[in-house]
C-alpha atoms as a PDB file:
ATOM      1  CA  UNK A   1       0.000   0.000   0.000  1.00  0.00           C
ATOM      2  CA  UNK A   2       1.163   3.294  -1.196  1.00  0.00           C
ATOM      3  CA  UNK A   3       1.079   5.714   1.659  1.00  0.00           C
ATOM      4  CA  UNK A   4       2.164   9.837   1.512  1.00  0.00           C
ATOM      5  CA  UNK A   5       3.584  10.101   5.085  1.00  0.00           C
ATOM      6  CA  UNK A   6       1.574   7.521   6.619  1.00  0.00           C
ATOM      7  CA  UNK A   7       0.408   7.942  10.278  1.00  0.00           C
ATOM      8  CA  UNK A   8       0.092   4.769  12.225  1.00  0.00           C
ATOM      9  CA  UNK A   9      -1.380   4.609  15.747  1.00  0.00           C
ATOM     10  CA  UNK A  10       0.194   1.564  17.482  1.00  0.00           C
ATOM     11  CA  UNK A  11      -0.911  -0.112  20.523  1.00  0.00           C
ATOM     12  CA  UNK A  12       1.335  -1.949  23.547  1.00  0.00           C
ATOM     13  CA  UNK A  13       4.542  -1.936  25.270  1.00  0.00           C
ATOM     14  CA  UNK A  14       6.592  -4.951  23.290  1.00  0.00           C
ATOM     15  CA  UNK A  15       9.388  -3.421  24.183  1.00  0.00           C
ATOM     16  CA  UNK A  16      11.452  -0.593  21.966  1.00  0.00           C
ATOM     17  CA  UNK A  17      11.668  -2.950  18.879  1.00  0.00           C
ATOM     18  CA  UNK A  18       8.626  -3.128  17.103  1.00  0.00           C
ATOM     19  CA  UNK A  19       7.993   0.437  17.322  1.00  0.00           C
ATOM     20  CA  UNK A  20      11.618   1.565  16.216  1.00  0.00           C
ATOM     21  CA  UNK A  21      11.280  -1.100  13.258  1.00  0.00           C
ATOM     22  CA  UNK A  22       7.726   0.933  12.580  1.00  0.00           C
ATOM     23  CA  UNK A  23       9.241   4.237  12.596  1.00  0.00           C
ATOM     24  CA  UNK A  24      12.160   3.300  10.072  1.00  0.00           C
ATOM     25  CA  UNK A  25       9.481   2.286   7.742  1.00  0.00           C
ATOM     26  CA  UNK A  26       6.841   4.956   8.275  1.00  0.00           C
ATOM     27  CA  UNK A  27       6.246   8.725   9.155  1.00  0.00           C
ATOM     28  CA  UNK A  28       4.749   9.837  12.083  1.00  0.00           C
ATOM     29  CA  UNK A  29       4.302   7.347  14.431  1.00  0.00           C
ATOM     30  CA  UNK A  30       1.641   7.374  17.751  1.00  0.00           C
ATOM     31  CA  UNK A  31       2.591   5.351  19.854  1.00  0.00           C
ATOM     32  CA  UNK A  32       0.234   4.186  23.329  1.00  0.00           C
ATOM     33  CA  UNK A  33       1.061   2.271  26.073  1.00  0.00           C
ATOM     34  CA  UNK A  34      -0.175   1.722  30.017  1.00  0.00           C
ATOM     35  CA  UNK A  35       0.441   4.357  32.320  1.00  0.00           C
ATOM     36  CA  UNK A  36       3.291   2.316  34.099  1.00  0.00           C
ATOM     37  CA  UNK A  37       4.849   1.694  31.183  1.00  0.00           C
ATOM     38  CA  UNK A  38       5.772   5.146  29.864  1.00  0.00           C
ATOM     39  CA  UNK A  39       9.097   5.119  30.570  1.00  0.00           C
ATOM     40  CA  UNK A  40      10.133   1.370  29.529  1.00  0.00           C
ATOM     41  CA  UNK A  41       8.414   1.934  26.275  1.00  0.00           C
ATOM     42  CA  UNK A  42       9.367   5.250  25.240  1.00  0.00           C
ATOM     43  CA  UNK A  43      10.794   4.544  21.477  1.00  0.00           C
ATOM     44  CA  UNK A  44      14.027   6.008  20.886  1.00  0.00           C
ATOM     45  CA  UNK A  45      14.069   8.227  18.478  1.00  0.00           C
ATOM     46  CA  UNK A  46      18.008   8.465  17.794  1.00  0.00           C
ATOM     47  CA  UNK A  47      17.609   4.711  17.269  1.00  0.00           C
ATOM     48  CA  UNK A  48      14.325   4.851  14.982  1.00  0.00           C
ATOM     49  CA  UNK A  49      15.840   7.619  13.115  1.00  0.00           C
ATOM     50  CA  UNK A  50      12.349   9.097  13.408  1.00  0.00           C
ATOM     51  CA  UNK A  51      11.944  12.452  15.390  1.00  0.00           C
ATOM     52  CA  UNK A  52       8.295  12.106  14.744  1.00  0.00           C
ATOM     53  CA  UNK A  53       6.893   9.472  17.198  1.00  0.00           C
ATOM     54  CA  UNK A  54       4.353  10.455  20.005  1.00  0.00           C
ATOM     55  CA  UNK A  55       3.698   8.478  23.125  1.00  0.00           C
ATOM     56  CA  UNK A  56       0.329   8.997  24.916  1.00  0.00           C
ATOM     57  CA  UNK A  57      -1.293   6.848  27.782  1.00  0.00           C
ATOM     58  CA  UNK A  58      -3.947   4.700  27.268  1.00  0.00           C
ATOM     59  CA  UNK A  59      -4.706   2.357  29.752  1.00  0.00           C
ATOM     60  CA  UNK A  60      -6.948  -0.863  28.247  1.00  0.00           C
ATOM     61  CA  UNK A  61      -7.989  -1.830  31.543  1.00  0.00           C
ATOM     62  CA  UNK A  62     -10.103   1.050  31.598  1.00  0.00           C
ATOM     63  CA  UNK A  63     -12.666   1.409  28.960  1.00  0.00           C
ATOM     64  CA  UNK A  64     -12.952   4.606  30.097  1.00  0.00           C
ATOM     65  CA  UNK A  65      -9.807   5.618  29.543  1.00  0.00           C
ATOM     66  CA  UNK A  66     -10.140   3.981  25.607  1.00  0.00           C
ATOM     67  CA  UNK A  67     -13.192   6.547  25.130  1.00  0.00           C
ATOM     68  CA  UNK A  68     -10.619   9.904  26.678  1.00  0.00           C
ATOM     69  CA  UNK A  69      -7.906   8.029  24.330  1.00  0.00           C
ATOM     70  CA  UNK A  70     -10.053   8.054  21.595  1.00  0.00           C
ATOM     71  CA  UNK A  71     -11.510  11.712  21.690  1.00  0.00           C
ATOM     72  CA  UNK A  72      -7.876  13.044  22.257  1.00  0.00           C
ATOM     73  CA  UNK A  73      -6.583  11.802  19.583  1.00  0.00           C
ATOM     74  CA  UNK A  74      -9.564  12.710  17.260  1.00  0.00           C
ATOM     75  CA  UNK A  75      -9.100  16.086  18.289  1.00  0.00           C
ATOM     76  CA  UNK A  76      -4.928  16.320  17.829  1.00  0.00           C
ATOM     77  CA  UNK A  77      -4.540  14.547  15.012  1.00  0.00           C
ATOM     78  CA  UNK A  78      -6.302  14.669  11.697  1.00  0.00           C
ATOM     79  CA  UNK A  79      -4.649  11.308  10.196  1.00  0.00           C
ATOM     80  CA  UNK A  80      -4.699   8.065  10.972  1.00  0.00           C
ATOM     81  CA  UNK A  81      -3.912   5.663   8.030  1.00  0.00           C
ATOM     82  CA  UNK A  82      -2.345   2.234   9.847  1.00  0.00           C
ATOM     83  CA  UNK A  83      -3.830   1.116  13.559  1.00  0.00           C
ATOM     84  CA  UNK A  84      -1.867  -1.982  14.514  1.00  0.00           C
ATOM     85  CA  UNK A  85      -3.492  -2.894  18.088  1.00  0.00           C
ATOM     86  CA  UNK A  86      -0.670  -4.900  19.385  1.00  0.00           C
ATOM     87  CA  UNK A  87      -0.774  -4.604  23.580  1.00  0.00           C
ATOM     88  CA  UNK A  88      -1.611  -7.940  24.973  1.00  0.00           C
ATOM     89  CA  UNK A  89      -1.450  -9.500  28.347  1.00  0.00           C
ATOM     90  CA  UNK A  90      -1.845 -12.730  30.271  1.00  0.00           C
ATOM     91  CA  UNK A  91      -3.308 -12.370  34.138  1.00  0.00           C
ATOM     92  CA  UNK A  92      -5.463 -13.015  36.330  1.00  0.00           C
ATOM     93  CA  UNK A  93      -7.840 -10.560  38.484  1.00  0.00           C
ATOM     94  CA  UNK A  94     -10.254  -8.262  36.603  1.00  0.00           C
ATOM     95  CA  UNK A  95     -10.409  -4.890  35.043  1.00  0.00           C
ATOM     96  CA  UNK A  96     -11.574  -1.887  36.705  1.00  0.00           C
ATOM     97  CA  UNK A  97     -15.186  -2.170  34.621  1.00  0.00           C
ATOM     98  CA  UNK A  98     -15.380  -6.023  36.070  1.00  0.00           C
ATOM     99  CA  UNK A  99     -14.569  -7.817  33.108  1.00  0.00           C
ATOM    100  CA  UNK A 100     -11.477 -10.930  33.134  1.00  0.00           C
ATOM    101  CA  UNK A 101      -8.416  -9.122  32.775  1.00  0.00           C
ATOM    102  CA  UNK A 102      -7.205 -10.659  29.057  1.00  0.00           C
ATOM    103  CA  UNK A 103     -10.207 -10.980  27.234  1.00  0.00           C
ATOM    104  CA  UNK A 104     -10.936  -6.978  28.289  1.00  0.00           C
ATOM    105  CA  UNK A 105      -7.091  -5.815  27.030  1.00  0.00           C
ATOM    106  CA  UNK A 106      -6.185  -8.036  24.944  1.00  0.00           C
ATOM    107  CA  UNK A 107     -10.385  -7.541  23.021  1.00  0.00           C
ATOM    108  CA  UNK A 108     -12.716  -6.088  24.563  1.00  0.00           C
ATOM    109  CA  UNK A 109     -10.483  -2.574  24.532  1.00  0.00           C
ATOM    110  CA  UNK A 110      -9.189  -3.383  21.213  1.00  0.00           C
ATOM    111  CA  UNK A 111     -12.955  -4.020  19.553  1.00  0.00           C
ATOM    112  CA  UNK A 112     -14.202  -0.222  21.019  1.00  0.00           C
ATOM    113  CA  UNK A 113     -10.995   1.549  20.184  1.00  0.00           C
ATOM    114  CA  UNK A 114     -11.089   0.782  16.888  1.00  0.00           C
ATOM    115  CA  UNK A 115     -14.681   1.126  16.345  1.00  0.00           C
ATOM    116  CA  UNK A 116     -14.298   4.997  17.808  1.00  0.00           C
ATOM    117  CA  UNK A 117     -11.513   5.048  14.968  1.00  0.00           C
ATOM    118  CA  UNK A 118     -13.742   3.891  12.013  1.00  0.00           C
ATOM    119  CA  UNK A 119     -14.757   6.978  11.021  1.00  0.00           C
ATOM    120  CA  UNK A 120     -11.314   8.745  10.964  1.00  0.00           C
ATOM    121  CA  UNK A 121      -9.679   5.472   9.040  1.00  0.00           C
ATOM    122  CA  UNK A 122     -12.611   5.322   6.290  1.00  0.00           C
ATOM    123  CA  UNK A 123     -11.783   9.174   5.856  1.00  0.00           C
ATOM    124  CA  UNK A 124      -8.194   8.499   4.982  1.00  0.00           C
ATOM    125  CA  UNK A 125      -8.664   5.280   3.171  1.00  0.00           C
ATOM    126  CA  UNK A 126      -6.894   3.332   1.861  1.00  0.00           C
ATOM    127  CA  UNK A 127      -6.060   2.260   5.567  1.00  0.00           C
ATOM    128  CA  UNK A 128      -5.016  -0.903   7.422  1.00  0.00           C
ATOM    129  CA  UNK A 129      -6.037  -1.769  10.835  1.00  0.00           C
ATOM    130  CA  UNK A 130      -3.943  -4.682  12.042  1.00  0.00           C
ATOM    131  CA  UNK A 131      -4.614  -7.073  15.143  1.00  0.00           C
ATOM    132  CA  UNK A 132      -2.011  -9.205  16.343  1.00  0.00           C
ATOM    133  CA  UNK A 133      -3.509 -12.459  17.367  1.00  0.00           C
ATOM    134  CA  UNK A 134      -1.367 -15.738  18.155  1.00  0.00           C
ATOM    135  CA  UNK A 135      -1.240 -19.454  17.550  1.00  0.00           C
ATOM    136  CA  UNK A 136      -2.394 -20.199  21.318  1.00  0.00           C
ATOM    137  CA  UNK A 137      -6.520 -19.702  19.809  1.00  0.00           C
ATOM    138  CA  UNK A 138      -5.823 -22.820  18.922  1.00  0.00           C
ATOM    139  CA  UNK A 139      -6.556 -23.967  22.646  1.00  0.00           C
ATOM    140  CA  UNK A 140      -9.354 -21.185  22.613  1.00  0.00           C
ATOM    141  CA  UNK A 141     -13.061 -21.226  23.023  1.00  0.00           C
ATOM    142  CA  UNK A 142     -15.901 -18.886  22.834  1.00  0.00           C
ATOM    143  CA  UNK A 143     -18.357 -19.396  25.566  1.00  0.00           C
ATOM    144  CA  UNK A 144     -20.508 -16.244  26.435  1.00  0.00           C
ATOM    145  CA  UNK A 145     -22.000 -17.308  30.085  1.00  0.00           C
ATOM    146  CA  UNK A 146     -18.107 -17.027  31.459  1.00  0.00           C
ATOM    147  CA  UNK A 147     -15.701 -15.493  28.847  1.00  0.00           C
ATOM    148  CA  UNK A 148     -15.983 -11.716  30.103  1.00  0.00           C
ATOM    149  CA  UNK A 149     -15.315 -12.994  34.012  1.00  0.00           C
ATOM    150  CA  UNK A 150     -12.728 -12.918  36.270  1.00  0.00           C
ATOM    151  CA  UNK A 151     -11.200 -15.994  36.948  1.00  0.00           C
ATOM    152  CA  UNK A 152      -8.468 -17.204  39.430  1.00  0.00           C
ATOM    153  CA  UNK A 153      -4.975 -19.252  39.186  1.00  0.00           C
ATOM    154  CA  UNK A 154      -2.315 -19.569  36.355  1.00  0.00           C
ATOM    155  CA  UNK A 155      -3.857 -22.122  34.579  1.00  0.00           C
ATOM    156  CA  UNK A 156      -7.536 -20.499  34.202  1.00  0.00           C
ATOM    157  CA  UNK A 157      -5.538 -17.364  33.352  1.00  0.00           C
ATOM    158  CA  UNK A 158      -3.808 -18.988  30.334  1.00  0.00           C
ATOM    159  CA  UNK A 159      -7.298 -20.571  28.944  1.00  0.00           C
ATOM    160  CA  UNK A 160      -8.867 -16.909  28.887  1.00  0.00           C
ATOM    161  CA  UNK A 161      -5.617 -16.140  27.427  1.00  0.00           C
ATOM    162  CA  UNK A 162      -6.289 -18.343  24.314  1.00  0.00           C
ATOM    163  CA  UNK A 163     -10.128 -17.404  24.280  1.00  0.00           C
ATOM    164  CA  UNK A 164      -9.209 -13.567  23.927  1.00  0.00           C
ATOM    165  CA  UNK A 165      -6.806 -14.525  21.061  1.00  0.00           C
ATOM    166  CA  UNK A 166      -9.446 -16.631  19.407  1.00  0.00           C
ATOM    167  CA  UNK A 167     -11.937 -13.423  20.044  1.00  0.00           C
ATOM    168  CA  UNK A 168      -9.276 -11.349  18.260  1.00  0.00           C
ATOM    169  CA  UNK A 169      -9.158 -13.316  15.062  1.00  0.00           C
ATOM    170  CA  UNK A 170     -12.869 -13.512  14.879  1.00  0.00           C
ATOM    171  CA  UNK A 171     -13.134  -9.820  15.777  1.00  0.00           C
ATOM    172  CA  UNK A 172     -10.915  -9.312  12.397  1.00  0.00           C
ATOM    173  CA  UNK A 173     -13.683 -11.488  10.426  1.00  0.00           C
ATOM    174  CA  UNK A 174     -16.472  -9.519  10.888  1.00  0.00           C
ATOM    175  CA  UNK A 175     -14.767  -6.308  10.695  1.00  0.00           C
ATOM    176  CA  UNK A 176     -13.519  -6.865   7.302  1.00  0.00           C
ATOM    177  CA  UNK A 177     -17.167  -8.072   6.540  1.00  0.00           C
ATOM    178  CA  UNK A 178     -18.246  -4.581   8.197  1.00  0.00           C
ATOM    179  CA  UNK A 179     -15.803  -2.713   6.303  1.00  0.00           C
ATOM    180  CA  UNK A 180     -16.350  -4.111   2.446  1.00  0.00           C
ATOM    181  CA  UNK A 181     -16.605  -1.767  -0.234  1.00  0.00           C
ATOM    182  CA  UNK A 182     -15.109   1.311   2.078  1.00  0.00           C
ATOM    183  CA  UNK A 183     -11.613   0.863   1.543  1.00  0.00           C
ATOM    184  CA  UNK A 184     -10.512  -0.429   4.740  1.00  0.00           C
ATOM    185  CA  UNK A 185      -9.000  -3.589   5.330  1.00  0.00           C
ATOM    186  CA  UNK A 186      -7.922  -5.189   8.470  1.00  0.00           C
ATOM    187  CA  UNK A 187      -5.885  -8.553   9.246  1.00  0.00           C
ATOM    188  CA  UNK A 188      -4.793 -11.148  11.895  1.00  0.00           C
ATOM    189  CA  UNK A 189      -1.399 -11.606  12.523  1.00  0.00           C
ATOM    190  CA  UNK A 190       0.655 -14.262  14.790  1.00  0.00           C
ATOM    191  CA  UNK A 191       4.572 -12.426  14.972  1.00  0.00           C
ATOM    192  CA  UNK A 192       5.777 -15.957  16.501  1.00  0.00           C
ATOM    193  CA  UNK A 193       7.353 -16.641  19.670  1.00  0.00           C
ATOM    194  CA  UNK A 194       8.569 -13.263  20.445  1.00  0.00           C
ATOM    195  CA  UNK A 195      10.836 -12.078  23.627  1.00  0.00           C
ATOM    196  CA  UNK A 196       8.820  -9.503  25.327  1.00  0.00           C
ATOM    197  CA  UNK A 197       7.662  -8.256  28.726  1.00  0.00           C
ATOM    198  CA  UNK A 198       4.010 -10.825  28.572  1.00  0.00           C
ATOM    199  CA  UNK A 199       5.349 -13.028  31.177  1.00  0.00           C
ATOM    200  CA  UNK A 200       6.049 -10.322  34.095  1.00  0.00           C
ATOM    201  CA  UNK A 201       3.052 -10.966  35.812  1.00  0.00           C
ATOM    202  CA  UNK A 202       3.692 -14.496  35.895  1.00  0.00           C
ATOM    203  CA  UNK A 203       4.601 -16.482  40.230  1.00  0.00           C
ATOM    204  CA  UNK A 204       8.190 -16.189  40.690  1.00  0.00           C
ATOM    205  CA  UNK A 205       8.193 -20.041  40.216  1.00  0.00           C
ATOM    206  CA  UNK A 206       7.411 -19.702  36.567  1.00  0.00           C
ATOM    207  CA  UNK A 207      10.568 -17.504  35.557  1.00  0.00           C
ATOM    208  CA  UNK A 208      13.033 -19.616  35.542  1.00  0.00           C
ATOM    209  CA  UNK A 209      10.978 -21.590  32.887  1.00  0.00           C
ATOM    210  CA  UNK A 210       9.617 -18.276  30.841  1.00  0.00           C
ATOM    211  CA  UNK A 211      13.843 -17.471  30.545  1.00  0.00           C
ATOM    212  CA  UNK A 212      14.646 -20.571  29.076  1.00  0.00           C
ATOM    213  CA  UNK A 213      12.449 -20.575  26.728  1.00  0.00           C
ATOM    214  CA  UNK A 214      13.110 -17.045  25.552  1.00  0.00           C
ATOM    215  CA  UNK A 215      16.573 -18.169  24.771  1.00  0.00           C
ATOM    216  CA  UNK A 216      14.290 -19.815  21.881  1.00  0.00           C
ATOM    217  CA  UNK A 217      12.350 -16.716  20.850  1.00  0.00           C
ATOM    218  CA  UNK A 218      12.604 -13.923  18.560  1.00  0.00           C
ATOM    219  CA  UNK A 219      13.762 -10.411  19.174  1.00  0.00           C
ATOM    220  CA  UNK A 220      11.265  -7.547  19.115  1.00  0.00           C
ATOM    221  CA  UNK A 221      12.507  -6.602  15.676  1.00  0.00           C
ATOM    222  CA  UNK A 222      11.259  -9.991  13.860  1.00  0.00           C
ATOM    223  CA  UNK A 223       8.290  -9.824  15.797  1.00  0.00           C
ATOM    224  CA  UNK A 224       7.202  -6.844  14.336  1.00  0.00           C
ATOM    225  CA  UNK A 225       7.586  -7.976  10.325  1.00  0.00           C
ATOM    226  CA  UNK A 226       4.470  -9.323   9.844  1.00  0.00           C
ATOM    227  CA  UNK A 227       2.542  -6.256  11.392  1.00  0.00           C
ATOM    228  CA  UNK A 228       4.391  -4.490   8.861  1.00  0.00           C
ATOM    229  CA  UNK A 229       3.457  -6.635   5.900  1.00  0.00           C
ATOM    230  CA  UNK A 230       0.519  -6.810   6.374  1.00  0.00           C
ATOM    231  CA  UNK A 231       0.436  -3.289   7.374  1.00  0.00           C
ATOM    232  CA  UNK A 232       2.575  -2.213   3.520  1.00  0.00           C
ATOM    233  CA  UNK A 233       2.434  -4.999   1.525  1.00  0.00           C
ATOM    234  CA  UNK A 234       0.360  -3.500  -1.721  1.00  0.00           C
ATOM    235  CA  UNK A 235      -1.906  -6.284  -3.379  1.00  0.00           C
ATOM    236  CA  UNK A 236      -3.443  -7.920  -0.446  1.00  0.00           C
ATOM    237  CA  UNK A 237      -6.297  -6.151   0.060  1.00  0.00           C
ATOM    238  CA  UNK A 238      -8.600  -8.642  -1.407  1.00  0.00           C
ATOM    239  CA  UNK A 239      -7.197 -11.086   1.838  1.00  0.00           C
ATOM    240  CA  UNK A 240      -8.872  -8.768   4.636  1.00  0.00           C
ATOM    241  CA  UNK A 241     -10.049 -10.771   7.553  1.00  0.00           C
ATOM    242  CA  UNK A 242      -7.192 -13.238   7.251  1.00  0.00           C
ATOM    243  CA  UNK A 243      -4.615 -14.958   9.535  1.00  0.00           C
ATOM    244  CA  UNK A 244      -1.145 -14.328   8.563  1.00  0.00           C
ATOM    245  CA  UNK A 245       1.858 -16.097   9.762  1.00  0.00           C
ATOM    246  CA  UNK A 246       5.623 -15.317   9.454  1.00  0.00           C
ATOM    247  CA  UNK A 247       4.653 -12.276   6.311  1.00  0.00           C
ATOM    248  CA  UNK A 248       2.071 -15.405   4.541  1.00  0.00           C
ATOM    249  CA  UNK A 249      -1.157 -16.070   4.545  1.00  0.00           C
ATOM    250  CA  UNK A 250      -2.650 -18.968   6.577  1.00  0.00           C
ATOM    251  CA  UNK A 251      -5.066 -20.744   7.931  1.00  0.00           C
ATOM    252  CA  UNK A 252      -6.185 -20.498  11.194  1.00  0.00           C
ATOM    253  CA  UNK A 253      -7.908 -23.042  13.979  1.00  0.00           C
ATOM    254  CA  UNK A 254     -11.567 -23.889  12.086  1.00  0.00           C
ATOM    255  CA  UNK A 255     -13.319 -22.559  15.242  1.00  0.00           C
ATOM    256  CA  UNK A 256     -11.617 -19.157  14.255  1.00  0.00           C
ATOM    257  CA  UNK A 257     -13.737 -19.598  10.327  1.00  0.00           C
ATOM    258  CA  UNK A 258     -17.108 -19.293  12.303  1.00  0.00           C
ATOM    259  CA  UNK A 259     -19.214 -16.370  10.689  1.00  0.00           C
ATOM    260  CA  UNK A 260     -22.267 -17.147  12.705  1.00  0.00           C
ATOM    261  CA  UNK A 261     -20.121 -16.771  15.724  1.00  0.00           C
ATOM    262  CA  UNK A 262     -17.971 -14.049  14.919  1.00  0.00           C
ATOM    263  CA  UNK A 263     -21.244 -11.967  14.459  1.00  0.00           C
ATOM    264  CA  UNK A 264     -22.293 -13.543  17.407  1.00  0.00           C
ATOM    265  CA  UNK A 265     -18.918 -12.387  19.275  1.00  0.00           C
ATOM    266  CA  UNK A 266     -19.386  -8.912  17.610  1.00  0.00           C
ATOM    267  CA  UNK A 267     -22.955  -8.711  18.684  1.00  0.00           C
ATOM    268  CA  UNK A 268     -22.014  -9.893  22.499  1.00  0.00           C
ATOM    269  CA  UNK A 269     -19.182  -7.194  22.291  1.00  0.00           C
ATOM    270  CA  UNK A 270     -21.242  -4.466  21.700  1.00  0.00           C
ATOM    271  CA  UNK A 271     -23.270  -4.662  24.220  1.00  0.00           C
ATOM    272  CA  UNK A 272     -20.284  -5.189  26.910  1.00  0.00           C
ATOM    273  CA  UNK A 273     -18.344  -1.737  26.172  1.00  0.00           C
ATOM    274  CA  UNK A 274     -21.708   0.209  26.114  1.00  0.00           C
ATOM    275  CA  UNK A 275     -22.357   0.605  21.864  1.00  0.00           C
ATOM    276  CA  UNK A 276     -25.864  -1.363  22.374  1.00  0.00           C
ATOM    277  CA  UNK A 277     -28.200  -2.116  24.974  1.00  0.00           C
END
């Protein structure tokens, strides 16, 4: 995709890499994290060779804050081309609206930030809006009597892990559905085994464990190249709503291939963050 000084709003605190790779290949850059990540996450601009990256605070355990986000950023900036909503996390305990911890971060805040964004993206088409999902919604399920709750203990904590990854992959389906014939597209992305900050809320017991296999992962940098296909690549436009893996398309889990109950998901969504009664 052919873009005059691009601006891409980008989600999460993976760590310096992804967003320094982003600047070297776009223009202005926006880029949000959590409140107590600001400093950790603060992209380097000597690095990037970029002087034109902005951080601002959005915390997605607050849907409230999502809405200020939103509004603030409609108001400052009058592009927005590329959304990549990236942040992610795996824990237990619940949000500050009551909702399980991952599925509201990792969807819930991710689904009503970019449907406040529409609007602004359909006026700048051709634009991208890029999720990144990952291979664990293969161990996912959608079940709407317990999804959105709180639950307790490592194990329960990775499950709703894999359900809010499965909920972002079906969340890209029906958007692209929502979005034919306007010039948007949107798509799925796994960036692999990547070495990044996900595990810090993990018992000290599981550390030694996360380490080694991090030995195994990729840096920040290779994490980030399929968000940036997908996010540049010209030609693939006809492939919104897809699951790509390592800069290809693939296929994901069937369960992710469900129309009935990604409209169903979409539907359910709505209602949580307040868009429908």
């Amino acid at each position: 995709m052919k873009l005059h000084a691009p601006a891409c709003q980008f989600s999460g605190s993976m760590g310096q890499g992804p967003v320094e790779a982003a600047t070297r290949v776009w223009g202005p850059l926006l880029h949000t994290t959590q409140r107590d990540c600001r400093e950790r996450s603060r992209p380097t601009q000597k690095e990037s060779g970029n002087s034109e990256v902005i951080l601002m605070i959005l915390d997605l355990g607050s849907l409230n804050s999502v809405r200020a986000f939103a509004q603030s950023f409609l108001e400052s900036e009058p592009r927005l081309d590329i959304l990549i909503n990236n942040a992610g996390v795996f824990m237990t305990g619940q949000t500050a609206d009551g909702f399980e911890q991952a599925f509201q971060v990792n969807h819930l805040a991710h689904f009503l930030l970019t449907h406040l964004l529409l609007d602004r993206l359909k006026r700048c088409a051709p634009s991208r809006v890029i999720t990144v999902v990952s291979s664990m919604h293969v161990f996912g399920k959608i079940d709407f009597r317990t999804i959105h709750k709180p639950v307790k203990g490592m194990w329960n904590a990775l499950l709703s892990y894999c359900n809010s990854k499965l909920a972002n992959i079906l969340h890209v389906r029906e958007l692209a559905n929502q979005l034919e014939g306007t010039n948007v597209t949107c798509y799925a992305i796994h960036p692999g085994a990547v070495r990044t900050e996900i595990g810090r809320s993990f018992p000290r017991w599981l550390h030694w464990s996360l380490s080694f296999m991090q030995l195994f992962s990729r840096d920040c940098d290779a994490g980030a190249q399929t968000s940036i296909y997908c996010a540049t690549e010209e030609g693939i436009e006809r492939l919104s709503g897809r699951y790509f893996v390592d800069c290809r398309l693939s296929e994901p889990w069937p369960q992710a291939c469900d129309d009935q109950l990604a409209k169903k998901l979409w539907e359910f969504s709505e209602r949580l963050v307040g868009l429908t009664t």
